[in-house]
Protein backbone atom coordinates (compact mmCIF):
# COMPACT_ATOMS: atom_id res chain seq x y z
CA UNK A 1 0.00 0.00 0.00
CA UNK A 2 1.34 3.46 -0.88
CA UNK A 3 1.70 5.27 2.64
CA UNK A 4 1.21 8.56 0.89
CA UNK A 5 -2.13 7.52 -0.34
CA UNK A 6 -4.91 7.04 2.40
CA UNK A 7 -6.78 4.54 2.39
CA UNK A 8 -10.41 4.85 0.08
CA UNK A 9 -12.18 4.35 3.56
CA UNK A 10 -12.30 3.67 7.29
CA UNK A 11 -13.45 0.03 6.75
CA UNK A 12 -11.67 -1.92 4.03
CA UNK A 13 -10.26 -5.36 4.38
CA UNK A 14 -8.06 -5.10 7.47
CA UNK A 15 -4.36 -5.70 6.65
CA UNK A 16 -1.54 -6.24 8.53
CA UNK A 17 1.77 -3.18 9.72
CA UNK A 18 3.91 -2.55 11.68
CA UNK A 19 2.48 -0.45 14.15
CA UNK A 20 1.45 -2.79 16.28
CA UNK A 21 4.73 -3.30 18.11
CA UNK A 22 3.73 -1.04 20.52
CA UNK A 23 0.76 -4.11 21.60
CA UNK A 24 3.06 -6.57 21.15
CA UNK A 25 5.77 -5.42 23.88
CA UNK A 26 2.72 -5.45 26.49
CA UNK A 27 1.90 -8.57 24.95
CA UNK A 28 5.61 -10.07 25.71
CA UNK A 29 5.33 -8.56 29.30
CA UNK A 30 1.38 -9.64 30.03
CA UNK A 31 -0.08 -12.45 28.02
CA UNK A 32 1.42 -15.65 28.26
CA UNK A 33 0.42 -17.93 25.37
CA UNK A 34 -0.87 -20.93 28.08
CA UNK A 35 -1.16 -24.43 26.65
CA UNK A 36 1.65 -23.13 23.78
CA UNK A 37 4.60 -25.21 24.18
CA UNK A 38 7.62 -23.65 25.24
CA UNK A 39 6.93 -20.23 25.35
CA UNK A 40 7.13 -17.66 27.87
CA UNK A 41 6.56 -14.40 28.86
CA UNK A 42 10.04 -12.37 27.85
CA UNK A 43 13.69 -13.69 26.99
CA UNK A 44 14.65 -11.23 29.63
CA UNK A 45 12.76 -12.83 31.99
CA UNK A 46 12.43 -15.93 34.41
CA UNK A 47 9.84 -18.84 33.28
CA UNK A 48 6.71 -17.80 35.20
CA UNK A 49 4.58 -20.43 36.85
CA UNK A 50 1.20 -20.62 35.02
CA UNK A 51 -1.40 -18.71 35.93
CA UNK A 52 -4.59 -21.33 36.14
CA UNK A 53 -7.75 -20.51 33.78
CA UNK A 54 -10.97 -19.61 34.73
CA UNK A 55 -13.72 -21.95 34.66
CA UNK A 56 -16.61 -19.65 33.41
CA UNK A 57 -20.68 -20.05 32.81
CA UNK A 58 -22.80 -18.24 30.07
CA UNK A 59 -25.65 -16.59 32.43
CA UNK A 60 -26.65 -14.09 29.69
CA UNK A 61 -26.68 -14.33 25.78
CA UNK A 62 -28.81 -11.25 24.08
CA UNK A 63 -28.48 -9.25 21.08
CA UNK A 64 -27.59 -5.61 21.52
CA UNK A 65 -27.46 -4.57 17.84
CA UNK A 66 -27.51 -5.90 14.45
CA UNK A 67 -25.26 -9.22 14.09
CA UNK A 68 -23.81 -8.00 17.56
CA UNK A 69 -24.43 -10.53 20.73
CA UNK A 70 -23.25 -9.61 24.49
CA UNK A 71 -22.19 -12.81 26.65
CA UNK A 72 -21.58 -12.39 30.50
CA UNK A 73 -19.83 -15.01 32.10
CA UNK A 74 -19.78 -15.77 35.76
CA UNK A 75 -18.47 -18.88 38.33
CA UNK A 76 -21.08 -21.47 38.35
CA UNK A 77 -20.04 -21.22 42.20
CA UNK A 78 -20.89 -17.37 42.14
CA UNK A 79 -17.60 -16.40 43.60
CA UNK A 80 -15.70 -13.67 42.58
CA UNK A 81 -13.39 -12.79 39.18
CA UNK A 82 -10.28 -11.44 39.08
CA UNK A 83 -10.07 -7.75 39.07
CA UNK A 84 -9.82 -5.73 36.01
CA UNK A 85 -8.83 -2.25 34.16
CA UNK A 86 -10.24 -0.92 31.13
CA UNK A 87 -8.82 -2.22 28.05
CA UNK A 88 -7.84 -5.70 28.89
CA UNK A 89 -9.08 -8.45 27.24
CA UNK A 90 -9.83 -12.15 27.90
CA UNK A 91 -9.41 -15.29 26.13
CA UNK A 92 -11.98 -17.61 25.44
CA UNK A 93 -11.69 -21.69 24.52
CA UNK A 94 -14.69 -22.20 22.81
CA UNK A 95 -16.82 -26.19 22.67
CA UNK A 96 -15.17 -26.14 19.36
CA UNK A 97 -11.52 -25.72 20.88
CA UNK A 98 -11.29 -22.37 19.03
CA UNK A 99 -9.38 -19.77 20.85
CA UNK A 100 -10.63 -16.60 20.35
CA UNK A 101 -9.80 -12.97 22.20
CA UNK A 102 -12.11 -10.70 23.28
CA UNK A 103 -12.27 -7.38 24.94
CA UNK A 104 -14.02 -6.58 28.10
CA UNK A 105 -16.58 -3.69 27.78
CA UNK A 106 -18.85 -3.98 31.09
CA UNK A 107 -17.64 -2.41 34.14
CA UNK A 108 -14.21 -3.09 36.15
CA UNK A 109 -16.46 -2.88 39.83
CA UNK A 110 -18.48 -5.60 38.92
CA UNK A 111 -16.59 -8.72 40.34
CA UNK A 112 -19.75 -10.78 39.54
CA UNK A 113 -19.84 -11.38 35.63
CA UNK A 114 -17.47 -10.78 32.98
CA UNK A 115 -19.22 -9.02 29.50
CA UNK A 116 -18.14 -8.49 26.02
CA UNK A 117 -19.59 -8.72 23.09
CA UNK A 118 -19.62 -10.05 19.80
CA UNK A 119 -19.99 -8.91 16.13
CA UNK A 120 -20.96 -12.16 13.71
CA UNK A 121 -18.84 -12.27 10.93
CA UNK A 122 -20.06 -15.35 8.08
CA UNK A 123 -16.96 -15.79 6.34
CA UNK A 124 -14.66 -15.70 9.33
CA UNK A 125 -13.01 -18.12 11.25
CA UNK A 126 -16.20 -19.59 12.60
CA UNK A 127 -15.72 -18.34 16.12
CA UNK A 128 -17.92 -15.64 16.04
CA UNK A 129 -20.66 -17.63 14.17
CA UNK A 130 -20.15 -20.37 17.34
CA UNK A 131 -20.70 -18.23 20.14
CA UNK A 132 -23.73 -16.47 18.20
CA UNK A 133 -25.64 -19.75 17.77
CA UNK A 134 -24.09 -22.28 20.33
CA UNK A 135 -23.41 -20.23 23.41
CA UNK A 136 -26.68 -20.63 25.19
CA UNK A 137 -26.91 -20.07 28.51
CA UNK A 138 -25.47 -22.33 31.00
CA UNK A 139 -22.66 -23.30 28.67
CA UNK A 140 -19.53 -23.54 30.23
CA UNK A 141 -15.97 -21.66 29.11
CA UNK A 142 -12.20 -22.26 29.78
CA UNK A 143 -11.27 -18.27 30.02
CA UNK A 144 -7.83 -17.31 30.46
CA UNK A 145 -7.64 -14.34 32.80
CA UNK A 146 -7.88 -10.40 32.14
CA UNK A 147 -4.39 -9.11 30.59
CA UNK A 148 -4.21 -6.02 29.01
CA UNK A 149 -2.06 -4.09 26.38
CA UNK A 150 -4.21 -1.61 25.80
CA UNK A 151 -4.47 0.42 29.28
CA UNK A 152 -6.25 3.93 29.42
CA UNK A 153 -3.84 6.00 31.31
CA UNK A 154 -5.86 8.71 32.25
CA UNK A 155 -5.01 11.64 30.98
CA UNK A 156 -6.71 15.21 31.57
CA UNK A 157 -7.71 15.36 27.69
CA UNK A 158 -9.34 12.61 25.96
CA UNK A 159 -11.10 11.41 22.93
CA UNK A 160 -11.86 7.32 22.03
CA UNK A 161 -12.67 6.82 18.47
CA UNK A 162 -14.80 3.54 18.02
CA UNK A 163 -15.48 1.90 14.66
CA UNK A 164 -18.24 -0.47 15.15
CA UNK A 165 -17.37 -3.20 17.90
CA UNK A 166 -14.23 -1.51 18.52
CA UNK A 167 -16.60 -0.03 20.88
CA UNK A 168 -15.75 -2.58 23.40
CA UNK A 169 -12.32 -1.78 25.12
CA UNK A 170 -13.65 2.33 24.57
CA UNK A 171 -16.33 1.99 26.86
CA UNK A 172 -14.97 0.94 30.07
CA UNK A 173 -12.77 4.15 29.46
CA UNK A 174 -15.14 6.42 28.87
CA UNK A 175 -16.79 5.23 32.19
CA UNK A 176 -13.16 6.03 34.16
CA UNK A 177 -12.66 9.00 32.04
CA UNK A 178 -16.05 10.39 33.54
CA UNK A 179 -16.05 9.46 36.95
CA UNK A 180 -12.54 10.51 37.35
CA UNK A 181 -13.70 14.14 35.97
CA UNK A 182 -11.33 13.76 32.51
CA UNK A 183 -12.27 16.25 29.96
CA UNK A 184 -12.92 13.72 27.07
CA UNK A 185 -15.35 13.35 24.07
CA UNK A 186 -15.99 9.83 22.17
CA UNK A 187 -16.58 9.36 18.56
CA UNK A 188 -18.54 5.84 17.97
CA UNK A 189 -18.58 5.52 13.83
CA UNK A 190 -20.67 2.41 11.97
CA UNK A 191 -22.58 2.15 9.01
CA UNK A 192 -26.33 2.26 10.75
CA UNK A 193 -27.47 3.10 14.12
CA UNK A 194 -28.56 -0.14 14.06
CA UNK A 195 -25.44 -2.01 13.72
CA UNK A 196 -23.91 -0.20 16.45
CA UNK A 197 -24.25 -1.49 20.12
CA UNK A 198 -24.36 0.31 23.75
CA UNK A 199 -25.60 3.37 22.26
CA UNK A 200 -27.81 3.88 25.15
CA UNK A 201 -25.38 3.43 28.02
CA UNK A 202 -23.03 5.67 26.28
CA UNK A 203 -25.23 8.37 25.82
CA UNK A 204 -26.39 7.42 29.46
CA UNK A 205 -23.06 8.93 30.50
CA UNK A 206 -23.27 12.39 29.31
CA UNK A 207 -25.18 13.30 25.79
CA UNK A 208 -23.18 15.80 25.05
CA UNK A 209 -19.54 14.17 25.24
CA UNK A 210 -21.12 11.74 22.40
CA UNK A 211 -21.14 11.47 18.86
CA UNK A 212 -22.48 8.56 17.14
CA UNK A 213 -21.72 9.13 13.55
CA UNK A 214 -23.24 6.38 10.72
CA UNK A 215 -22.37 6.13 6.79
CA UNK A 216 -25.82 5.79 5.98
CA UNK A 217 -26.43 9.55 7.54
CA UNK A 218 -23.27 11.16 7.22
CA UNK A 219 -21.44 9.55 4.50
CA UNK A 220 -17.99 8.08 4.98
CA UNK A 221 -15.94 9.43 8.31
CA UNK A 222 -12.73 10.88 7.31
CA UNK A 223 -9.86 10.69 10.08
CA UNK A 224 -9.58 14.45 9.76
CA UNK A 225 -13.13 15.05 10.75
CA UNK A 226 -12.82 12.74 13.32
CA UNK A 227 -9.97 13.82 14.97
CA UNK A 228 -11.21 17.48 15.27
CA UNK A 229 -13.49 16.53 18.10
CA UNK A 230 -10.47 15.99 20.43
CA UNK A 231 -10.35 18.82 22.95
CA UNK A 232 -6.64 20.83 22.32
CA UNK A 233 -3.58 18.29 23.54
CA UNK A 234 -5.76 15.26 24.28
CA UNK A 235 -4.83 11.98 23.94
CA UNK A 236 -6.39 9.65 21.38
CA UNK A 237 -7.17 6.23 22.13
CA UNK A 238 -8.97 4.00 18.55
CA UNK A 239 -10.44 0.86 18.40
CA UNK A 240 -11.09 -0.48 14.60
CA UNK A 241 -10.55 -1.69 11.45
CA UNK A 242 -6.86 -1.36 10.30
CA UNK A 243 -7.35 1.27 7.26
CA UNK A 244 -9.88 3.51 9.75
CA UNK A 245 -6.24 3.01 12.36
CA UNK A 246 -3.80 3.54 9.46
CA UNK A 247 -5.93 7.02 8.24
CA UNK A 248 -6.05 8.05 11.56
CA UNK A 249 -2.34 8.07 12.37
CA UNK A 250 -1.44 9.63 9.56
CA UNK A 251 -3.86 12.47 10.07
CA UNK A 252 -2.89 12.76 13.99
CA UNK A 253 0.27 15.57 13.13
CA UNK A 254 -2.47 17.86 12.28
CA UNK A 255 -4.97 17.57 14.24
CA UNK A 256 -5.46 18.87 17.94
CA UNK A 257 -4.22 15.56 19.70
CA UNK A 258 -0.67 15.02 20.60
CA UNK A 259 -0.74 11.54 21.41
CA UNK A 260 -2.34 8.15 20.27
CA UNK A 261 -3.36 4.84 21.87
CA UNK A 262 -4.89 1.99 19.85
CA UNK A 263 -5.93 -1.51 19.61
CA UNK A 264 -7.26 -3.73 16.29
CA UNK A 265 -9.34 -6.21 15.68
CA UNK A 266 -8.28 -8.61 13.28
CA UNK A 267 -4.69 -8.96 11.50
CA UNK A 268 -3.01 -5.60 10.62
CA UNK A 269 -2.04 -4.47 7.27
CA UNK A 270 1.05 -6.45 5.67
CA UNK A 271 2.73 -3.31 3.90
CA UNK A 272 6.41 -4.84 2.82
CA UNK A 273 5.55 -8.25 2.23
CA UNK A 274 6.87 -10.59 -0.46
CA UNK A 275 5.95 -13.56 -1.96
CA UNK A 276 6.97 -16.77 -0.66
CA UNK A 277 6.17 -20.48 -0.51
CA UNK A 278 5.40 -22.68 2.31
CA UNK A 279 5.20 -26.64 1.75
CA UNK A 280 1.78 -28.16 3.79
CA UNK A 281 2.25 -31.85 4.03
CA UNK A 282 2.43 -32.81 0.15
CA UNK A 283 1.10 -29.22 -1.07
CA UNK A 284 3.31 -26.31 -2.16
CA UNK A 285 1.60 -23.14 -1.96
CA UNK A 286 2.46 -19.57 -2.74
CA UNK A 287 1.97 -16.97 0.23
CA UNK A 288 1.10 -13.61 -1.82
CA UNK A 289 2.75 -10.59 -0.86
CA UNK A 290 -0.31 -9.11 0.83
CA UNK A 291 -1.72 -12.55 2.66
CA UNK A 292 -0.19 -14.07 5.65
CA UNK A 293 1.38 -17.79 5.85
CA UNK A 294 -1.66 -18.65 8.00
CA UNK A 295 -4.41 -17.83 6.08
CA UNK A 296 -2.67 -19.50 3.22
CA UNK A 297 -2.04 -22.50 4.94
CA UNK A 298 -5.60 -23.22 6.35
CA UNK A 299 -6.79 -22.87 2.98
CA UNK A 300 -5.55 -26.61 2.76
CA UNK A 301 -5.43 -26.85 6.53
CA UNK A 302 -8.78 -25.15 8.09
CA UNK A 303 -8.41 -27.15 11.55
CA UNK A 304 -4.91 -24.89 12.62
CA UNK A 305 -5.83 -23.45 15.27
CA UNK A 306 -5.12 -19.72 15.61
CA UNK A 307 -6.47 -16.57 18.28
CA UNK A 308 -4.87 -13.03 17.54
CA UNK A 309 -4.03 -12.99 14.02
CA UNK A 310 -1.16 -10.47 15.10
CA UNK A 311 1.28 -12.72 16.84
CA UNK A 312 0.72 -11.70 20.17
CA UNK A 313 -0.83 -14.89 21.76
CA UNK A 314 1.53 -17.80 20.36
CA UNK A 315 -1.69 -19.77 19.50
CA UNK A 316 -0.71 -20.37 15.59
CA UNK A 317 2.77 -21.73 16.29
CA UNK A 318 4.17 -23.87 13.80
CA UNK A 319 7.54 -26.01 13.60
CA UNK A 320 9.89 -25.36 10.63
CA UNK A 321 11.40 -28.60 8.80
CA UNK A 322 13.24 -26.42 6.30
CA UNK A 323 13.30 -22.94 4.77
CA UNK A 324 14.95 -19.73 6.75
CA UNK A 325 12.15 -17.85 8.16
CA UNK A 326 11.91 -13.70 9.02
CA UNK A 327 10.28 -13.73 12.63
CA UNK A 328 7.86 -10.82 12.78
CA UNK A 329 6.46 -11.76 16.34
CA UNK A 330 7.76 -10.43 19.52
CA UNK A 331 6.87 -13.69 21.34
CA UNK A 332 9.02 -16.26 21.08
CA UNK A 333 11.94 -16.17 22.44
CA UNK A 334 15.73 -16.48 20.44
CA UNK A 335 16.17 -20.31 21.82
CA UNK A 336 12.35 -20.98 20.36
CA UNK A 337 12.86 -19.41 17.26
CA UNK A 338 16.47 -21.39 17.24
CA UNK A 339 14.40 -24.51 17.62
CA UNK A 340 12.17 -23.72 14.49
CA UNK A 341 9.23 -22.34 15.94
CA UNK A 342 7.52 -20.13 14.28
CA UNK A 343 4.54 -18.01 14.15
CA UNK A 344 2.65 -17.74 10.56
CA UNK A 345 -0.09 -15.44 11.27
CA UNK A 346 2.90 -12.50 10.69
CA UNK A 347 6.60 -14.19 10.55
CA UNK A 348 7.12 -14.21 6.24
CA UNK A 349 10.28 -15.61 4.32
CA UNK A 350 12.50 -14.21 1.86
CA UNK A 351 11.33 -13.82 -1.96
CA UNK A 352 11.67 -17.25 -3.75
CA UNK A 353 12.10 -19.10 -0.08
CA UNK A 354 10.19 -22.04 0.91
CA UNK A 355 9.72 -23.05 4.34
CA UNK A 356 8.78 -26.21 4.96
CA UNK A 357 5.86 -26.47 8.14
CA UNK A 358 5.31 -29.34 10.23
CA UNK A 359 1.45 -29.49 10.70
């Protein structure tokens, strides 16, 4: 993609970049990829003793807006959760043995139930499409606890820019932003009302500290525009797609925030890739320059399991047989990556190079 050119709107096809190093180094410090073999939290750091999962319930399953369903989860015992801050993000095994992350968007003082919600996506992965129609009340959940890399820090000044369920991590914040007094504004951006969940409680918090801003009535959102609702030196904190991220970064210089915070959904843009092949039992096949090695290979493959898409929660790790990969992760470690590990959903290869991946 031409970085001088921005992207034709806020919600095309989300591709993978680099900016999301900045996740990734909480990710190394906070999230350790449990059940992942070998891996740890840092390659500065000791081997920590797992942390044990949750055992969770489904005690509520309703729709809050178009193709959008909210789950809380509780202990069948009714004791209490682990604490939380806004921004962090659980992990769910689903019946299917999907992984799948999810951010928490009900509020930190309830120790009673753990919320977030869910946007159905058809052609996906299938995890979204499971919890829609097969997590009924009463099911039970292996949840890996709260971590978060995404931590609202509070500043005087703030504005949150969602784009559609990137609502979710935005509006535990803009609950601490207004309790704590913060001068802050939120942007939530969608293509219809309809499709856009927790309009209600947001507006509940003050009316006039939100916009809700759809295609349908307002046309396509420009970063610009959005951006200009941040009072003068606030901080900006965006949940999205990657394009509606990428536009908004470049426009930040000029606008009247001076600093940014974010968090995607989905893999981000690949902007320098190259072409490679991997080899998939007896199948060669060619890894465009704009697709990662795990998409490719569960073309052939569909039962790899994967979580993050951004390789931040070791999930997707692979062995390499053969080939010289170029790691793109910050999770495993030098001896791992020594050993052949590797993780496809962003580590590439060289143009022409074919790695060879033990499935």
């Amino acid at each position: 993609m031409d970085l001088e050119t921005p992207p034709p709107d806020l919600y095309g096809r989300p591709r993978a970049d680099r900016f999301f190093a900045r996740l990734t180094a909480f990710g190394d410090w906070y999230s350790p990829a449990l059940g992942s073999p070998g891996l740890r939290r840092s390659p500065r750091r000791a081997e920590a003793r797992p942390v044990p999962p949750l055992y969770l319930v489904v005690v509520s399953h309703r729709v809050v807006a178009e193709d959008v369903v909210e789950l809380r989860l509780a202990d069948p015992s009714g004791g209490m959760l682990p604490g939380w801050q806004p921004g962090a993000r659980i992990v769910l095994t689903l019946p299917s043995g999907r992984e799948r992350h999810y951010s928490l968007c009900g509020d930190p003082a309830d120790r009673h139930a753990y919320r977030v919600a869910v946007r159905r996506i058809a052609d996906g992965g299938g995890g979204s499409v499971e919890i829609h129609d097969e997590l009924h009340v009463g099911v039970r959940l292996r949840v890996r606890r709260p971590r978060n890399g995404f931590a609202f820090c509070g500043e005087e000044k703030v504005l949150f820019l969602a784009g559609g369920i990137g609502i979710t991590p935005l509006l535990p914040m803009a609950r601490a932003a207004q309790h704590a007094g913060v001068d802050w504004h939120l942007v939530h951006t969608g293509r219809t009302a309809a499709a856009l969940p927790f309009t209600t409680e947001l507006t509940a918090l003050d009316p006039a500290r939100v916009t809700v801003r759809t295609d349908d009535e307002h046309g396509l959102p420009d970063a610009a525009e959005l951006l200009a609702h941040a009072p003068r030196g606030a901080a900006a904190y965006v949940c999205g797609p990657a394009p509606m991220l990428l536009a908004v970064q470049r426009a930040l210089p000029a606008s009247p925030a001076v600093s940014l915070h974010f968090e995607r959904f989905g893999a981000a843009p690949i902007l320098d890739g190259r072409p490679f092949r991997i080899r998939v039992g007896d199948e060669t096949l060619t890894v465009p320059a704009d697709r990662s090695a795990l998409d490719v290979a569960r073309e052939v493959r569909p039962e790899l399991p994967y979580s993050c898409q951004q390789g931040f929660c070791g999930t997707c790790v692979l062995k390499v047989a053969a080939g010289t990969p170029e790691h793109r992760d910050r999770r495993l470690t030098a001896e791992q990556r020594a050993a052949g590990l590797l993780l496809p959903c962003v580590s590439r290869a060289a143009e022409g190079e074919t790695l060879v991946l033990e499935v």
